[in-house]
N, C-alpha and C. Protein backbone atom coordinates (compact mmCIF):
# COMPACT_ATOMS: atom_id res chain seq x y z
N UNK A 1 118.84 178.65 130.17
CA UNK A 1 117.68 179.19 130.86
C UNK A 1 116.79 179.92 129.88
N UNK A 2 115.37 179.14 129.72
CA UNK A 2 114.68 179.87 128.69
C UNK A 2 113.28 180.55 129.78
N UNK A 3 112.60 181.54 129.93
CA UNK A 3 111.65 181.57 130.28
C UNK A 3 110.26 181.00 129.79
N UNK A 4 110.54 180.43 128.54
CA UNK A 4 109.50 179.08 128.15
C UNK A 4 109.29 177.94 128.62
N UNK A 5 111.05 177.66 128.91
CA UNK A 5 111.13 176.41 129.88
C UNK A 5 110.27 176.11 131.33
N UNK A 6 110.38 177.35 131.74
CA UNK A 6 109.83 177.74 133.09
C UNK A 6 108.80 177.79 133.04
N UNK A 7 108.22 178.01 132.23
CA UNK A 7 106.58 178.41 131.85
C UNK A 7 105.87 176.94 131.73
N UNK A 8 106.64 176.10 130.60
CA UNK A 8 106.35 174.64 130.16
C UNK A 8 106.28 174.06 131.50
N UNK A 9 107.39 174.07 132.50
CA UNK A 9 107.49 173.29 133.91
C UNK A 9 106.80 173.58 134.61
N UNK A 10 105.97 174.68 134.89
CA UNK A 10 105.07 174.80 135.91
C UNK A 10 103.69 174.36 135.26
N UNK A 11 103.43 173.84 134.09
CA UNK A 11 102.22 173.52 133.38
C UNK A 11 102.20 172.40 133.45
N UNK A 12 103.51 171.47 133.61
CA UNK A 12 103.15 170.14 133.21
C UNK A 12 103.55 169.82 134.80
N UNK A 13 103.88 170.54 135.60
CA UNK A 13 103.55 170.30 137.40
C UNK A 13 102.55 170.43 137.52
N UNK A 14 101.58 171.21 137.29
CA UNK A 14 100.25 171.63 137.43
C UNK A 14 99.52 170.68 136.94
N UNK A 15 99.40 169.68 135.56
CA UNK A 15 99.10 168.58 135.31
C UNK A 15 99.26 167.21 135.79
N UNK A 16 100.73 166.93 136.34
CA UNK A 16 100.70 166.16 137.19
C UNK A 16 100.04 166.04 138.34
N UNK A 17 99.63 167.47 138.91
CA UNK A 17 99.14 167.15 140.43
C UNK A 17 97.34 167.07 140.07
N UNK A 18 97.20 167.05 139.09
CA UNK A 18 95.71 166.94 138.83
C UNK A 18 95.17 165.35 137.75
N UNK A 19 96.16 164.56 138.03
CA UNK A 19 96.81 163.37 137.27
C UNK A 19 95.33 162.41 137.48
N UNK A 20 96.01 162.50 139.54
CA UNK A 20 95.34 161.25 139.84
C UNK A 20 93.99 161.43 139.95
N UNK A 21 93.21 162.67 139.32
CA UNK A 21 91.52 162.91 139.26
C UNK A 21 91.39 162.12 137.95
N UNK A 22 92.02 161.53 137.27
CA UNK A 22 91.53 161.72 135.71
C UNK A 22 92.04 160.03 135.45
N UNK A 23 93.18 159.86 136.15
CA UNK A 23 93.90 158.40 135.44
C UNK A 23 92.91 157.46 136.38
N UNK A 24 93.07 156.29 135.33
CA UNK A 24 92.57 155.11 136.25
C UNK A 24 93.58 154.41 137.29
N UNK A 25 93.85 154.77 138.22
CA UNK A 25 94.83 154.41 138.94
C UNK A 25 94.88 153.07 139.76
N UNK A 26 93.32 152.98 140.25
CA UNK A 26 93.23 151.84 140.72
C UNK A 26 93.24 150.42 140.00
N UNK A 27 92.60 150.83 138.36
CA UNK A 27 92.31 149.87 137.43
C UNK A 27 93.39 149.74 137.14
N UNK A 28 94.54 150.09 137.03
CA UNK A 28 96.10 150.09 137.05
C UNK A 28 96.99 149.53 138.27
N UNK A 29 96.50 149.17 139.37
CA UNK A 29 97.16 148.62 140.17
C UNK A 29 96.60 147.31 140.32
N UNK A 30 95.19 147.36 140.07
CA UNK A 30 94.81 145.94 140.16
C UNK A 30 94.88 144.86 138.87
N UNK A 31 95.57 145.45 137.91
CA UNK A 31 96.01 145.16 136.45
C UNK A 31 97.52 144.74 137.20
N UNK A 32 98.13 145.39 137.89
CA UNK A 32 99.46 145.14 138.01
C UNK A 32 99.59 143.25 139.06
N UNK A 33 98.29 143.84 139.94
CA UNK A 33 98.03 142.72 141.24
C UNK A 33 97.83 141.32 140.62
N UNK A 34 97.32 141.70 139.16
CA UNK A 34 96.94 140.11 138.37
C UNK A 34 97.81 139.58 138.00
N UNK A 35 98.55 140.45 137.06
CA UNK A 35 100.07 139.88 136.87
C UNK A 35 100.50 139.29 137.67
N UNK A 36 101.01 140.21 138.72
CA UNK A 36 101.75 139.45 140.27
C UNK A 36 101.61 138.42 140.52
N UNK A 37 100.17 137.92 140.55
CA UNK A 37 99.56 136.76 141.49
C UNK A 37 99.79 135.84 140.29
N UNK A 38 99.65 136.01 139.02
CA UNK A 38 99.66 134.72 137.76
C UNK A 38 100.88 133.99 137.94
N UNK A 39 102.01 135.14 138.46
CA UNK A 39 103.32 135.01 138.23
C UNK A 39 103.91 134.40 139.56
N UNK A 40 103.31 134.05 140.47
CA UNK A 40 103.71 133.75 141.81
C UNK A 40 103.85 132.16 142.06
N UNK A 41 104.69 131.87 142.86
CA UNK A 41 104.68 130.27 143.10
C UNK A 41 103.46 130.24 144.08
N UNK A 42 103.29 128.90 144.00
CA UNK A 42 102.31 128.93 145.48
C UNK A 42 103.07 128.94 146.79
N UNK A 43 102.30 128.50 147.85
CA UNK A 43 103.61 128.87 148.77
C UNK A 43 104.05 127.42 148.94
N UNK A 44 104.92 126.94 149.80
CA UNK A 44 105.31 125.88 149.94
C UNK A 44 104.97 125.79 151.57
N UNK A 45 104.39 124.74 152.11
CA UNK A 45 103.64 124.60 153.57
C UNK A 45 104.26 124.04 154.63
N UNK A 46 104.40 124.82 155.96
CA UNK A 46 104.84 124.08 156.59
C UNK A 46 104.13 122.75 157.33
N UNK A 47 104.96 122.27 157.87
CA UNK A 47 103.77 120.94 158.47
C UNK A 47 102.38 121.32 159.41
N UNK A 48 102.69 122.86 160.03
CA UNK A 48 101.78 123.20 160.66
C UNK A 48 100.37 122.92 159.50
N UNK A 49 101.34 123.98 158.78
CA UNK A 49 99.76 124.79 157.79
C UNK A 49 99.40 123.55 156.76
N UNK A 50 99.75 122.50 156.77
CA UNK A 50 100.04 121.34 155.75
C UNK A 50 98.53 120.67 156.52
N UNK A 51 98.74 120.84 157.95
CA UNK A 51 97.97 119.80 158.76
C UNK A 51 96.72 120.57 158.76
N UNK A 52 96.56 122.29 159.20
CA UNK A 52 95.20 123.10 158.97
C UNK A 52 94.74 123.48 157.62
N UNK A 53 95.68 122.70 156.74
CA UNK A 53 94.55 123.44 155.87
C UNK A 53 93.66 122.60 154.99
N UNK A 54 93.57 122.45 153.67
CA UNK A 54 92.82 121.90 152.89
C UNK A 54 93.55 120.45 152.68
N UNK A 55 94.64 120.63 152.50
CA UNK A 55 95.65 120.03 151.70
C UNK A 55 95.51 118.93 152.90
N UNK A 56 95.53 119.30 154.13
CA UNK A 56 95.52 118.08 155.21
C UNK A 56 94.37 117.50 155.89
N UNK A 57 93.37 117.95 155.13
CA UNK A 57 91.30 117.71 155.80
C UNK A 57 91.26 116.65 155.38
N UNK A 58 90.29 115.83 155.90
CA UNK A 58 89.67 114.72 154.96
C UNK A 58 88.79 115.21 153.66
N UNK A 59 89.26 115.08 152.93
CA UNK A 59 88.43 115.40 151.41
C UNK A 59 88.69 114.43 150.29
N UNK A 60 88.49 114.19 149.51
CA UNK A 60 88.33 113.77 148.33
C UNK A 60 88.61 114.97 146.98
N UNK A 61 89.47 114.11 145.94
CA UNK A 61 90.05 114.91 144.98
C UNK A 61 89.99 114.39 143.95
N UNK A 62 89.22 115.29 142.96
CA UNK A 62 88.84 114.95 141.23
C UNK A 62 89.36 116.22 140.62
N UNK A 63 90.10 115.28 139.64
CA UNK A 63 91.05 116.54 138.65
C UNK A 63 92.04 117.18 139.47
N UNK A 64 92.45 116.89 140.10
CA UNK A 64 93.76 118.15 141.17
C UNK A 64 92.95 119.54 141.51
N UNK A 65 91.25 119.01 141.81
CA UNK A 65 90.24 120.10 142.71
C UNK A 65 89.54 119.66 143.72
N UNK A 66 89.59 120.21 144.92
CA UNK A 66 88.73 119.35 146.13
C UNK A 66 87.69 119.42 145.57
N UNK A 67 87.16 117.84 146.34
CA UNK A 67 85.23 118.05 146.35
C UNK A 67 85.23 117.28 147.21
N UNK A 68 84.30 117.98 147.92
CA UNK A 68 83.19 117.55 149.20
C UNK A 68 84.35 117.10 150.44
N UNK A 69 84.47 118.47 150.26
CA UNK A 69 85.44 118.48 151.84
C UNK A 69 84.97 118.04 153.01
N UNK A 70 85.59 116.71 153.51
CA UNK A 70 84.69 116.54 155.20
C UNK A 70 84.91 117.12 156.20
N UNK A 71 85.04 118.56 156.48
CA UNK A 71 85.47 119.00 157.58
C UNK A 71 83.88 119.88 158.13
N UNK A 72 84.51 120.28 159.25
CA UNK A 72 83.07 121.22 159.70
C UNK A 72 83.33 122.38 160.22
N UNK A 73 82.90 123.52 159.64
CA UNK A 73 83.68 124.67 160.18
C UNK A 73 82.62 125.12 160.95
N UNK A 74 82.62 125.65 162.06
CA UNK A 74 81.82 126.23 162.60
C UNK A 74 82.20 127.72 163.14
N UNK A 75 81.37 128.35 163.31
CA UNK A 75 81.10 129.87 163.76
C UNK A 75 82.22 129.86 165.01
N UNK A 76 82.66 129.40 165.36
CA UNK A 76 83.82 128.88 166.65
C UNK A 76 84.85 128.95 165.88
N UNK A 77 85.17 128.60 164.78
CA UNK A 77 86.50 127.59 164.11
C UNK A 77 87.42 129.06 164.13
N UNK A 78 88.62 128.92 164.35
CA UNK A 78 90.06 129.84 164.33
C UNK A 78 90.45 130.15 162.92
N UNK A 79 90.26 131.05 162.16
CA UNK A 79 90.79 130.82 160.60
C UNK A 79 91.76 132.01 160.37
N UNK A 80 92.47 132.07 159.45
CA UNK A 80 93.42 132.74 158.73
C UNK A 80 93.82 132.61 157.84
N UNK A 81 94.03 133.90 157.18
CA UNK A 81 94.84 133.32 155.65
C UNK A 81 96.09 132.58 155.59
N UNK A 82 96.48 131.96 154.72
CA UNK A 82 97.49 130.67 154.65
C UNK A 82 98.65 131.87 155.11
N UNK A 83 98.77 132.94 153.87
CA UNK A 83 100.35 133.73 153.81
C UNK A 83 99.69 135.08 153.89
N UNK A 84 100.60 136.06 154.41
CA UNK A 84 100.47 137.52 153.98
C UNK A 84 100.47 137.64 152.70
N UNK A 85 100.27 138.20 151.54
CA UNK A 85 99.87 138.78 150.29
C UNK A 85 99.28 137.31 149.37
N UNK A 86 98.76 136.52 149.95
CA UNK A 86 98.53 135.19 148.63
C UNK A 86 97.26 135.10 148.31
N UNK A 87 96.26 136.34 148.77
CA UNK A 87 95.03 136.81 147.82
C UNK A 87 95.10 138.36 148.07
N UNK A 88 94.08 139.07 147.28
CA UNK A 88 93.89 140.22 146.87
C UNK A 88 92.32 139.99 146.52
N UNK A 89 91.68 141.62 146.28
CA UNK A 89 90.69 141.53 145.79
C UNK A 89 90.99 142.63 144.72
N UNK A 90 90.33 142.42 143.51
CA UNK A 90 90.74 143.09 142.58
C UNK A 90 89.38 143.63 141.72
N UNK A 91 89.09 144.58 141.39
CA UNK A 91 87.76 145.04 140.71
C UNK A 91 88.04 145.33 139.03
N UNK A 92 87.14 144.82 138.38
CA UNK A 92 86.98 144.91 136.76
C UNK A 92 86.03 145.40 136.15
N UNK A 93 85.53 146.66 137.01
CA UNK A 93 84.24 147.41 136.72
C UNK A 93 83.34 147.08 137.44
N UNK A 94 82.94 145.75 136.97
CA UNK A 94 81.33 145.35 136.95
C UNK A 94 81.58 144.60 138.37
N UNK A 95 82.37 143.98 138.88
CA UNK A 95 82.58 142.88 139.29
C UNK A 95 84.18 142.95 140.35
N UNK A 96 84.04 142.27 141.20
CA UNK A 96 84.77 142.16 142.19
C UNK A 96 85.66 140.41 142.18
N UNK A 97 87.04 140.26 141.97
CA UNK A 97 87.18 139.02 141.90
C UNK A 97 88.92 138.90 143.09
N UNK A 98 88.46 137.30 143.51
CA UNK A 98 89.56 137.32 144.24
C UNK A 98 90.45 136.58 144.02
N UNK A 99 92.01 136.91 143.77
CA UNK A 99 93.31 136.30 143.08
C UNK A 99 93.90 136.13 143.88
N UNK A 100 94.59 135.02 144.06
CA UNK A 100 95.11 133.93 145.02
C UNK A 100 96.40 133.06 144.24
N UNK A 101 97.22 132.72 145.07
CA UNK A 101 98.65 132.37 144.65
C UNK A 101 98.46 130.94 145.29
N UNK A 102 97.56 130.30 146.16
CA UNK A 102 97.65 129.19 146.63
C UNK A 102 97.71 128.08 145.95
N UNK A 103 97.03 127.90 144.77
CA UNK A 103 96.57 126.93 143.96
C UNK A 103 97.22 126.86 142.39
N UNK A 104 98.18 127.95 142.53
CA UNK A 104 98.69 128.24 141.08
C UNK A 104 100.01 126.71 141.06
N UNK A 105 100.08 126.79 140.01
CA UNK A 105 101.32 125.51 139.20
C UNK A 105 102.80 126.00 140.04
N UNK A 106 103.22 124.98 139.86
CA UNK A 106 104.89 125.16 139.85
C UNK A 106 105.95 125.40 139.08
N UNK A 107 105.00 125.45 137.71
CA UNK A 107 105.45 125.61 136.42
C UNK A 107 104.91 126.96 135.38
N UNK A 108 106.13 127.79 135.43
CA UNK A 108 105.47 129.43 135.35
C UNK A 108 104.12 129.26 134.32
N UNK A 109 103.45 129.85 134.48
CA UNK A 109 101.82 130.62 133.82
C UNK A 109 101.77 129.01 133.06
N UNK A 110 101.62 128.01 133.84
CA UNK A 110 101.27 126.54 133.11
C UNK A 110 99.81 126.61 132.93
N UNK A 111 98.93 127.47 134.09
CA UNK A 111 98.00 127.66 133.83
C UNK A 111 97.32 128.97 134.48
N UNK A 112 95.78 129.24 133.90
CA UNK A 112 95.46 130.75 134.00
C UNK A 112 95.63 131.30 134.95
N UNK A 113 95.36 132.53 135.31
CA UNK A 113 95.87 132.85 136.80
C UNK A 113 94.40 131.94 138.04
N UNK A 114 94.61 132.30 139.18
CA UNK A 114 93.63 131.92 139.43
C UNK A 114 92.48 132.71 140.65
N UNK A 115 91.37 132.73 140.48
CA UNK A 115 90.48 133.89 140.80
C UNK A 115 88.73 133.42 140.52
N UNK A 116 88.27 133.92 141.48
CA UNK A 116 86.75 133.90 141.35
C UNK A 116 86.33 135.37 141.63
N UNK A 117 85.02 134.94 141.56
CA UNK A 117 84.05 136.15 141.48
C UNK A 117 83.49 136.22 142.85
N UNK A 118 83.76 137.28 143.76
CA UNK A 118 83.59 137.22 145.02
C UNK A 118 82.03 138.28 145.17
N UNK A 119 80.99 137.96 145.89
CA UNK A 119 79.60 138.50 145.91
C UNK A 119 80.11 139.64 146.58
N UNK A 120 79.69 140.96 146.09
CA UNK A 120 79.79 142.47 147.02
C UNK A 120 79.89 142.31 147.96
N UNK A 121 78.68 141.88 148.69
CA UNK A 121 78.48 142.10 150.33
C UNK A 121 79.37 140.81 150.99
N UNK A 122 79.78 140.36 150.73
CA UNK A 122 81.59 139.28 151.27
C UNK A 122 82.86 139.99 150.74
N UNK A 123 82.73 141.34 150.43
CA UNK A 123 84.20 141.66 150.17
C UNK A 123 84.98 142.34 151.06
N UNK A 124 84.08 142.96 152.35
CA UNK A 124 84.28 143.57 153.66
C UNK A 124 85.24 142.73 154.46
N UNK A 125 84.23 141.02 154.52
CA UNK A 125 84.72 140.08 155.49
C UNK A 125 85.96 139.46 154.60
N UNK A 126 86.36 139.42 153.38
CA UNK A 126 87.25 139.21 152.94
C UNK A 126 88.79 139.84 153.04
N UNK A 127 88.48 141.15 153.15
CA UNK A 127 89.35 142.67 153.58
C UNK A 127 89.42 142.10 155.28
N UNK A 128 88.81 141.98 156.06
CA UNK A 128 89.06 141.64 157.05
C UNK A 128 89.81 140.43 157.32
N UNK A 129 89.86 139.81 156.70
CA UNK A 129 90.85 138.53 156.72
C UNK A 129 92.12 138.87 156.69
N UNK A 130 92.27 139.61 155.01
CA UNK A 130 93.42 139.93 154.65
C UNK A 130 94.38 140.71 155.65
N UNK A 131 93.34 141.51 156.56
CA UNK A 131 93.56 142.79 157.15
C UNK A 131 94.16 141.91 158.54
N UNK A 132 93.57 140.81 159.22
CA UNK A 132 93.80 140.51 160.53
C UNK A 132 95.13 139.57 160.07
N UNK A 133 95.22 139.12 159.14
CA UNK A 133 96.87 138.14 159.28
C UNK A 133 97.83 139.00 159.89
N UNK A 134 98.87 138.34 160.97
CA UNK A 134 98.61 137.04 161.20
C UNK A 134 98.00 136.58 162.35
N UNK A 135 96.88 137.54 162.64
CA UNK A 135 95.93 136.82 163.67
C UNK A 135 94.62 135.97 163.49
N UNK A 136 94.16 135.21 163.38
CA UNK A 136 93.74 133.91 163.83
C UNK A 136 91.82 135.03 164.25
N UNK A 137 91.08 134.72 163.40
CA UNK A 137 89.97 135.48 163.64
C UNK A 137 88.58 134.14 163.59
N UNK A 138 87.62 134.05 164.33
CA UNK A 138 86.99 133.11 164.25
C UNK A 138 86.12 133.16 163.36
N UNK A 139 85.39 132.18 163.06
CA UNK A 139 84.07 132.66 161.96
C UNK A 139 82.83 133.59 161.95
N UNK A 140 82.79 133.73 163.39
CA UNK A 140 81.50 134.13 164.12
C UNK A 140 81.90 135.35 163.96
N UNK A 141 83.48 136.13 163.83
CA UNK A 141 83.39 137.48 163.49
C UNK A 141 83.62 138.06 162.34
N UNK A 142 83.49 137.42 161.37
CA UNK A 142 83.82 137.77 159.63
C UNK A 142 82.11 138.77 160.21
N UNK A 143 82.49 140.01 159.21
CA UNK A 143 81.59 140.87 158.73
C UNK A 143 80.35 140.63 157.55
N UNK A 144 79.98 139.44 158.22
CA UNK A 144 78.97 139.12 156.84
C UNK A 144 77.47 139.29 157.72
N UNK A 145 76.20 139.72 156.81
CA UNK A 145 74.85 139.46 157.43
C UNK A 145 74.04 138.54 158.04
N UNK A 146 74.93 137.00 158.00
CA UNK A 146 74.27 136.02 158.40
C UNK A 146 75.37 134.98 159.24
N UNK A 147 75.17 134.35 159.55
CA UNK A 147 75.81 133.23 159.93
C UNK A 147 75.87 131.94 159.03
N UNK A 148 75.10 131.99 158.03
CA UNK A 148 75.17 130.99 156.93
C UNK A 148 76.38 131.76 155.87
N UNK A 149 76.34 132.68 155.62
CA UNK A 149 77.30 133.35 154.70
C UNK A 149 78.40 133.79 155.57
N UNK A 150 78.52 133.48 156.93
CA UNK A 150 80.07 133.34 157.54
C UNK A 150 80.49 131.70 157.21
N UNK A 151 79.89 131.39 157.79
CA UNK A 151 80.25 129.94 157.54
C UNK A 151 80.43 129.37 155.66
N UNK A 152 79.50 129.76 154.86
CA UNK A 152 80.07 129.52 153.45
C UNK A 152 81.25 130.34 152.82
N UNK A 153 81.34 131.56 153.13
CA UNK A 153 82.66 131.94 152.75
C UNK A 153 83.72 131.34 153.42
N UNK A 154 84.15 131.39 154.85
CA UNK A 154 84.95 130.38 155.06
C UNK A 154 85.32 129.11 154.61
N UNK A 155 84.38 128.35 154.45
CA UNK A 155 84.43 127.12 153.50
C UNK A 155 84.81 126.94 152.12
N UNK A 156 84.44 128.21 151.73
CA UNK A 156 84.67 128.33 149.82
C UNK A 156 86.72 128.73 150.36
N UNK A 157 86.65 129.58 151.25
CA UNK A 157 88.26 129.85 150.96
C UNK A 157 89.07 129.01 151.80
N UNK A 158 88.39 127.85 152.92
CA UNK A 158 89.47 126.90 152.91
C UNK A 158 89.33 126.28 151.63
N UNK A 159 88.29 125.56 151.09
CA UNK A 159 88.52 124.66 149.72
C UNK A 159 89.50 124.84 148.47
N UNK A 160 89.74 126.46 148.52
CA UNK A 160 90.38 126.73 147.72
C UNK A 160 91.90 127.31 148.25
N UNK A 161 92.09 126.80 149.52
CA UNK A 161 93.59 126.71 150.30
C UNK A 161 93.87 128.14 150.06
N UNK A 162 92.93 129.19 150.41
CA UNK A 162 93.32 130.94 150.96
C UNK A 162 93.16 131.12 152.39
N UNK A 163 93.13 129.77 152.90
CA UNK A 163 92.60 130.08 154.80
C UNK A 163 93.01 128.96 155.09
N UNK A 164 93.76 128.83 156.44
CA UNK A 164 93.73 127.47 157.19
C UNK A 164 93.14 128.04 158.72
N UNK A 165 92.78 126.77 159.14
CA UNK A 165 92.67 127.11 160.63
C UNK A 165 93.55 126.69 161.63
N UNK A 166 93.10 127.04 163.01
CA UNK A 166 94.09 127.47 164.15
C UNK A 166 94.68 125.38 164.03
N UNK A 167 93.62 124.60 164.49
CA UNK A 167 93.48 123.13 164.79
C UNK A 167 93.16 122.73 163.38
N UNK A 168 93.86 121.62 163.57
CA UNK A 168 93.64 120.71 162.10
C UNK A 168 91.55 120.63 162.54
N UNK A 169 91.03 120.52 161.23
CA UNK A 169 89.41 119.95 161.82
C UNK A 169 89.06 118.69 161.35
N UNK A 170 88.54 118.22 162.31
CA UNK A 170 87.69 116.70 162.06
C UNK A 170 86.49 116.96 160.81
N UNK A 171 86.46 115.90 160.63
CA UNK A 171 85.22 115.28 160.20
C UNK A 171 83.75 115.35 160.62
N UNK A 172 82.83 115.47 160.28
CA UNK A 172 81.82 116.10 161.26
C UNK A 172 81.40 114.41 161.42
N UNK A 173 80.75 114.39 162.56
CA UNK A 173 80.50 113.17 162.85
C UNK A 173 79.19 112.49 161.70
N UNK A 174 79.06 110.99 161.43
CA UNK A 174 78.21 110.32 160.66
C UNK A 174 77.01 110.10 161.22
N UNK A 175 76.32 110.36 160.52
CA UNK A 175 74.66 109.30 161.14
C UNK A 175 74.49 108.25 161.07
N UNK A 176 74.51 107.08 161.51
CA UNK A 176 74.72 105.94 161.24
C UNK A 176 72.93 105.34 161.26
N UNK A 177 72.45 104.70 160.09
CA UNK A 177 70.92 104.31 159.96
C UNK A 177 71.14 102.53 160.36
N UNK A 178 70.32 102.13 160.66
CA UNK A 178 70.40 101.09 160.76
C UNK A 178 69.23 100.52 159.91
């Protein structure tokens, strides 16, 4: 028992509790969230989610990346994220990006992690996604300013298999010219 000791311990308690004003804590968890997600399998699907999601739409595939998905989502459509934790949103200062386990390899860190750059004002309706699994939220109520930017975020995160919906979706119907 030194009374220095005592002295030292209540200084570096006193520093700890004034820690989390000063450390980057969040830039530290979302450093940790990248890792996580690089390091994650994707999930493996059941036939449900096999049939709502990307993986089961009519689309077309160049390079092992959809393009020009034929489905039609509308302001009606039932959506949800595929899994509980298989995106995040993660901030890097400047910029807001969203990391996702859906699309990653089967073969550890075969390739980069994977993540885009999600626009500010879609990171609300994004949090709300994350936030309503596992309930089934339609398009018409994502928190976005428009109804064109409900409907394109939905679309960007079925394409990239972070959302399936309630019903497998059709094809939007053709115009046929004669």
């Amino acid at each position: 028992e030194d009374q220095r000791r005592v002295k030292f311990l209540s200084r570096i308690e006193n520093l700890m509790k004034r820690l989390p004003n000063y450390a980057p804590v969040d830039a530290a968890v979302d450093q940790k969230a990248r890792e996580f997600f690089h390091d994650c399998l994707p999930p493996v699907l059941t036939p449900d989610e096999l049939a709502t999601s990307v993986q089961g739409a009519p689309s077309r595939w160049e390079d092992s990346k959809v393009k020009d998905v034929g489905v039609h989502i509308t302001t009606q459509t039932q959506i949800r994220m595929l899994r509980a934790g298989c995106a995040r949103l993660c901030s890097d200062g400047d910029a807001v990006h969203l990391c996702y386990t859906t699309d990653n390899s089967r073969v550890y860190h075969k390739e980069e992690l994977k993540s885009f750059e999600i626009q500010t004002e879609l990171t609300d309706a994004v949090e709300f996604l994350i936030h309503s699994y596992p309930n089934f939220v339609t398009v018409e109520n994502l928190p976005c300013d428009s109804v064109q930017e409900k409907i394109a975020l939905a679309e960007l995160l079925f394409e990239k298999g972070i959302i399936h919906t309630a019903e497998p979706l059709q094809a939007p119907p053709t115009v046929q010219s004669h």
